[in-house]
Protein backbone atom coordinates (compact mmCIF):
# COMPACT_ATOMS: atom_id res chain seq x y z
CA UNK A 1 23.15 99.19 3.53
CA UNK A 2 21.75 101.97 1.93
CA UNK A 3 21.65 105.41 2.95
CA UNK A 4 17.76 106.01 3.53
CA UNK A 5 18.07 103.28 6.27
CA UNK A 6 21.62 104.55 7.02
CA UNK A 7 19.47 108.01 8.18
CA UNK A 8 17.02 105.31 10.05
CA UNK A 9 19.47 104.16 12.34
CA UNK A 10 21.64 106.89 13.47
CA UNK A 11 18.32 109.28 13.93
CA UNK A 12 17.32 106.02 16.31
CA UNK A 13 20.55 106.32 17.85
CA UNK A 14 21.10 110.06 18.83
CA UNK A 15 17.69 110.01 20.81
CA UNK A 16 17.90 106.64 21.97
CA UNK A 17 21.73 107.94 23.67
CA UNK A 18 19.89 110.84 25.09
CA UNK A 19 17.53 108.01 27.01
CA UNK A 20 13.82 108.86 24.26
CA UNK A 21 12.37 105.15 25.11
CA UNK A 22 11.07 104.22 21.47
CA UNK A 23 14.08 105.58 19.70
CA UNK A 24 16.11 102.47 22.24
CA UNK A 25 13.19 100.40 21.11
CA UNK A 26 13.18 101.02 17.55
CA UNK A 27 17.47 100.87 17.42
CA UNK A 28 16.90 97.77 18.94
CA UNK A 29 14.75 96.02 16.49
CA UNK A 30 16.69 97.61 13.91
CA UNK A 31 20.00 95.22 15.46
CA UNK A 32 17.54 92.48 16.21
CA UNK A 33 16.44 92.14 12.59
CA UNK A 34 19.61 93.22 10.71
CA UNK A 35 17.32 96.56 9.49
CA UNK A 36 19.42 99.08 8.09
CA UNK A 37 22.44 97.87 10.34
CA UNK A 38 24.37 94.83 10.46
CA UNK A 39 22.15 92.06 12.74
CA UNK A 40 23.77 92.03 16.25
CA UNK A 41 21.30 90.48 19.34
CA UNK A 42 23.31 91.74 22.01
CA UNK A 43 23.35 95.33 20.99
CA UNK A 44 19.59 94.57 20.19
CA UNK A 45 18.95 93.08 24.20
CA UNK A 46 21.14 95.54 25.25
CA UNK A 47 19.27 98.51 23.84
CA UNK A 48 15.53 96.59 24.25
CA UNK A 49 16.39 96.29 28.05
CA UNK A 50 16.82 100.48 28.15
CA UNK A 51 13.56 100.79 26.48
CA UNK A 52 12.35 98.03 28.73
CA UNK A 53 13.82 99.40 32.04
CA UNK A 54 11.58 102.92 31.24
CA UNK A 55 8.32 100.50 31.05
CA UNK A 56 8.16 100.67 27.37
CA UNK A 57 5.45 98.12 26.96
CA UNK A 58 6.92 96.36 23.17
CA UNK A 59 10.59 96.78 23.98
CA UNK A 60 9.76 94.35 27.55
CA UNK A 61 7.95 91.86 25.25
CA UNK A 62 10.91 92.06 22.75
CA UNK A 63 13.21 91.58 25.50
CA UNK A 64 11.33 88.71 26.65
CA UNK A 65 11.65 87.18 23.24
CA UNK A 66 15.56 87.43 23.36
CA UNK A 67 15.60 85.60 26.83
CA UNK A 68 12.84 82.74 25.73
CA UNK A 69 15.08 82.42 22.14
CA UNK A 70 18.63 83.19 23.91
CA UNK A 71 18.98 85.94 21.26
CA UNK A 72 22.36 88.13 22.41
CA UNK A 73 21.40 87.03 26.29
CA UNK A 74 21.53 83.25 27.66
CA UNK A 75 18.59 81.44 27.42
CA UNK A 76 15.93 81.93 30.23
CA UNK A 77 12.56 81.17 30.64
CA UNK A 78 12.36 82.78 33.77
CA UNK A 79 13.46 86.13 32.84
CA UNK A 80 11.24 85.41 29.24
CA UNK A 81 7.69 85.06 31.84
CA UNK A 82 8.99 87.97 33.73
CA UNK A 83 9.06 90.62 30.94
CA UNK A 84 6.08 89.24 29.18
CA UNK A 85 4.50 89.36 32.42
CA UNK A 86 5.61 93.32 32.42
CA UNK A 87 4.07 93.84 28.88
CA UNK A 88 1.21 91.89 29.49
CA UNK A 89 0.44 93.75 32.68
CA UNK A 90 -0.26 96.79 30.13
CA UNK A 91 -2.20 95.19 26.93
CA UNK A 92 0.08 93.73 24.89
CA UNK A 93 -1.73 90.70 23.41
CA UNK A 94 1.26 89.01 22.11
CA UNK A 95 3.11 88.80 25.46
CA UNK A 96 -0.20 87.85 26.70
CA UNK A 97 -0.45 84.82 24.40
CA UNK A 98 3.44 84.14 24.88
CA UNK A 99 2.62 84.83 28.62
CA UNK A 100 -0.46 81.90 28.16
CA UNK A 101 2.00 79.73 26.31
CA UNK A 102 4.73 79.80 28.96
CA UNK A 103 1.89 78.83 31.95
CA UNK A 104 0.18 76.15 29.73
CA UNK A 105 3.65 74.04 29.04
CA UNK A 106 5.40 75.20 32.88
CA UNK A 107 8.29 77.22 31.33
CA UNK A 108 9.99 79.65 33.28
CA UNK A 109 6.72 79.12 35.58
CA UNK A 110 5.07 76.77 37.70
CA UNK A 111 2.51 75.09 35.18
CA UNK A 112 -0.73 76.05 36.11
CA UNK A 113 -3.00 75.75 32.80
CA UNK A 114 -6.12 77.52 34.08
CA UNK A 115 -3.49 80.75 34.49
CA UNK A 116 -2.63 80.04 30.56
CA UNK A 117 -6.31 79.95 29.72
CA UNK A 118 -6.48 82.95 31.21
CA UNK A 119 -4.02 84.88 29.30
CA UNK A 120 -4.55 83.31 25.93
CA UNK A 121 -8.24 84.89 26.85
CA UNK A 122 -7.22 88.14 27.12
CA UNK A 123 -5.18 88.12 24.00
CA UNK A 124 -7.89 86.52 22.31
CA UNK A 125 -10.24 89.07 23.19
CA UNK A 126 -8.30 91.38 21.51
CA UNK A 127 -8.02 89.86 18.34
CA UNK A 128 -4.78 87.58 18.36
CA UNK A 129 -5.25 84.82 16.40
CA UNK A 130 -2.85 82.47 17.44
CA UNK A 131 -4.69 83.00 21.00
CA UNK A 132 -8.33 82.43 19.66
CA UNK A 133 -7.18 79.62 17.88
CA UNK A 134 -5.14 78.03 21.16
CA UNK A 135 -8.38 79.03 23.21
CA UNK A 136 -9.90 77.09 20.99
CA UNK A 137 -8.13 73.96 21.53
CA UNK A 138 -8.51 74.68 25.49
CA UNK A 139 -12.09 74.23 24.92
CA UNK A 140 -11.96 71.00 22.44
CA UNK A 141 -9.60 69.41 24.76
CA UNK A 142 -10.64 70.25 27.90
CA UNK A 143 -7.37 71.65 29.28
CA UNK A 144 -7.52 74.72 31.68
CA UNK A 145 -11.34 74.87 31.13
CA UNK A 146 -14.40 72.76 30.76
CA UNK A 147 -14.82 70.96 27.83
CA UNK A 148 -16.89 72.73 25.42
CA UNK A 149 -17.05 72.14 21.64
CA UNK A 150 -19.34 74.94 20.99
CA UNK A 151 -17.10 77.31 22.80
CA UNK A 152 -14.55 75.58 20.32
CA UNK A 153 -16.10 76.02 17.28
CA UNK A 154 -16.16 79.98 18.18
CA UNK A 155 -12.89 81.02 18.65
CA UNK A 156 -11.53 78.61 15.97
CA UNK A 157 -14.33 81.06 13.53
CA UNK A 158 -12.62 84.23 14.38
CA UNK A 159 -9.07 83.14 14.05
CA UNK A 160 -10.48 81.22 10.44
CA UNK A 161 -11.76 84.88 10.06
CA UNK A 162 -8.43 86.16 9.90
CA UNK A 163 -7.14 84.13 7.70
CA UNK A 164 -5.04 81.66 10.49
CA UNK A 165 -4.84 78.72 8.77
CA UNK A 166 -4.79 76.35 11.42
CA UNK A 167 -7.58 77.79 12.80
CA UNK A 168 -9.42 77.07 9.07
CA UNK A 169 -8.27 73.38 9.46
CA UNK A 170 -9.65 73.20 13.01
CA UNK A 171 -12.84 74.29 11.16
CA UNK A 172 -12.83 71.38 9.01
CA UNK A 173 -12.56 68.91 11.68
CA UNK A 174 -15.04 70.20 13.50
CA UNK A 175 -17.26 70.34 10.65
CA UNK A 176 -16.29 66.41 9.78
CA UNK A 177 -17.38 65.57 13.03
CA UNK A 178 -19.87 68.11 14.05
CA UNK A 179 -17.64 69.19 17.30
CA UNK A 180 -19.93 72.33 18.27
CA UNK A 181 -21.68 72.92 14.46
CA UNK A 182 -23.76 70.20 12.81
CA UNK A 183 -21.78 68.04 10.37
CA UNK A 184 -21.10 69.17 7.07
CA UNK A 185 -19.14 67.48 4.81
CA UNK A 186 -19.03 70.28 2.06
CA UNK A 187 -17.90 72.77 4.73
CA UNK A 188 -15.01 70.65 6.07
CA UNK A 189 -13.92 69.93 2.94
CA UNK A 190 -13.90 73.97 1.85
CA UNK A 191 -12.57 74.78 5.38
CA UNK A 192 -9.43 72.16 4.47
CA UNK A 193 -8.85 72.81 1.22
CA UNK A 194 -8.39 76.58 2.27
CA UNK A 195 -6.15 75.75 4.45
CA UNK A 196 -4.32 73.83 2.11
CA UNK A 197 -2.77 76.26 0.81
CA UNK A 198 -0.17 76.72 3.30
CA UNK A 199 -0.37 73.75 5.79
CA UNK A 200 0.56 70.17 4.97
CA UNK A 201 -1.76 69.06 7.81
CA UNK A 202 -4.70 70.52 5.98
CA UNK A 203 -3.51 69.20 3.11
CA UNK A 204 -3.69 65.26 4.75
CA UNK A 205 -6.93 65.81 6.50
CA UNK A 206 -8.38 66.84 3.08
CA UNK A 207 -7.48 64.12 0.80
CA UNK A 208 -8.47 61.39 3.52
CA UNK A 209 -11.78 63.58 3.76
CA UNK A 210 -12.43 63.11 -0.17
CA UNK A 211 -11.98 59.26 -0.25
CA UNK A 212 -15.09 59.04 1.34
CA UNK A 213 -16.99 61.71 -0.54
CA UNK A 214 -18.74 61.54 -3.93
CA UNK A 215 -17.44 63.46 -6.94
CA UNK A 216 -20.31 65.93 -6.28
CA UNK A 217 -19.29 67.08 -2.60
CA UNK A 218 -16.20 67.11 -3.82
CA UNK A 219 -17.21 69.39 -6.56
CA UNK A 220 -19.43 71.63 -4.63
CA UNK A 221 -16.48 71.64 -1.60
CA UNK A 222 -14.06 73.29 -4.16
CA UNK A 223 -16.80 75.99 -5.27
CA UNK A 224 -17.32 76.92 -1.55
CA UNK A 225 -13.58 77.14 -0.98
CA UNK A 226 -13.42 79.82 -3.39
CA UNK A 227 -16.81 81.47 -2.16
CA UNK A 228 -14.97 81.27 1.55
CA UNK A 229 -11.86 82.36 0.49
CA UNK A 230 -13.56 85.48 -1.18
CA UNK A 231 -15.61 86.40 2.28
CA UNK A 232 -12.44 85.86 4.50
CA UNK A 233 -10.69 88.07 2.10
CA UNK A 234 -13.41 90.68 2.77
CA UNK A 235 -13.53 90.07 6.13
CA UNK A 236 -9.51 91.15 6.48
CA UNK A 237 -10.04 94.01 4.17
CA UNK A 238 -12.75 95.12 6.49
CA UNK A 239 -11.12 94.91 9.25
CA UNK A 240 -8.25 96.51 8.56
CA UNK A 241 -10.35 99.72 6.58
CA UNK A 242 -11.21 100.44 10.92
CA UNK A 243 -8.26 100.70 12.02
């Protein structure tokens, strides 16, 4: 441990003992991660739940995430839904989307897939990408909504934006099949070789794309992967310049 994070912790700790919400939040990641003190989840539940008890919004999602993972408390899906429902309640779009995820598979809730549609909406809307990109399969599959590929197509794009790269492999398909966009096979085959990268899947749907492709799709796929890769990369600078 060295001493800068040393400093970190016990500054965390003297306000988090006098009762300071974020300072109980903060000391608690810092035990949840091993950050600056030696990793310990039930000191990190322990001071999440103080945080979490005072309506601190990221130390009830946090606590949630112990319960769902059994991380320093027993494992409990029910408790999980209940303090993501707390954090979700006030705006936090990953509780919402863990929130959606719970609902959609009937964990710790009575399934109800329209409710998990809902959520993953909300978190969407904000931005998450794991969200937009789950929305996104709501729509292709016609779970929790209507079936609608064009809806699809859309939220896949603006997780794809952001660099998700399962939402850049959900691209491809849709552009190998035209699911919502007209077919394209020099798009899907840029959309799965960026995704490539970092996901095997990608990787699979790519090479069985380019059996069936000439040499010069495949050629002109490659030089709009890098084209694609440059405008995401601007789009995520871009983004992040606003905030």
């Amino acid at each position: 441990m060295n001493e800068p994070e040393s400093s970190k912790v016990e500054g965390y700790r003297s306000l988090a003992e006098c009762g300071e919400a974020h300072a109980q939040f903060s000391l608690g990641c810092c035990y949840l991660h091993g950050d600056g003190v030696a990793k310990d989840y039930e000191l990190a539940a322990s001071w999440l739940r103080k945080a979490a008890e005072q309506g601190y919004s990221a130390a009830q999602f946090n606590l949630g995430v112990c319960y769902a993972n059994g991380l320093g408390v027993a494992e409990d899906n029910v408790q999980a839904a209940s303090w993501y429902g707390l954090a979700a309640e006030q705006g936090d779009d990953w509780a919402r989307y863990r929130l959606g995820e719970l609902y959609f598979n009937g964990k710790g809730v009575a399934q109800d897939r329209v409710q998990g549609v809902s959520w993953y909406r909300k978190a969407a809307e904000q931005g998450h990408t794991w969200a937009q990109n789950n929305l996104g399969l709501c729509y292709w599959r016609g779970e929790g909504v209507a079936k609608d590929y064009v809806q699809a197509f859309s939220w896949y794009r603006m997780a794809a934006d952001q660099g998700l790269a399962e939402a850049q492999n959900n691209m491809g398909a849709c552009y190998e099949r035209g699911d919502g966009v007209a077919k394209d096979q020099v798009e899907a085959y840029a959309y799965y070789n960026l995704a490539a990268i970092t996901l095997e899947n990608a990787r699979n749907n790519r090479d069985i794309l380019e059996e069936n492709l000439s040499q010069e799709v495949v050629l002109l796929g490659q030089q709009r992967t890098r084209v694609l890769q440059k405008e995401i990369e601007a789009k995520i600078a871009a983004k992040k310049a606003t905030k």
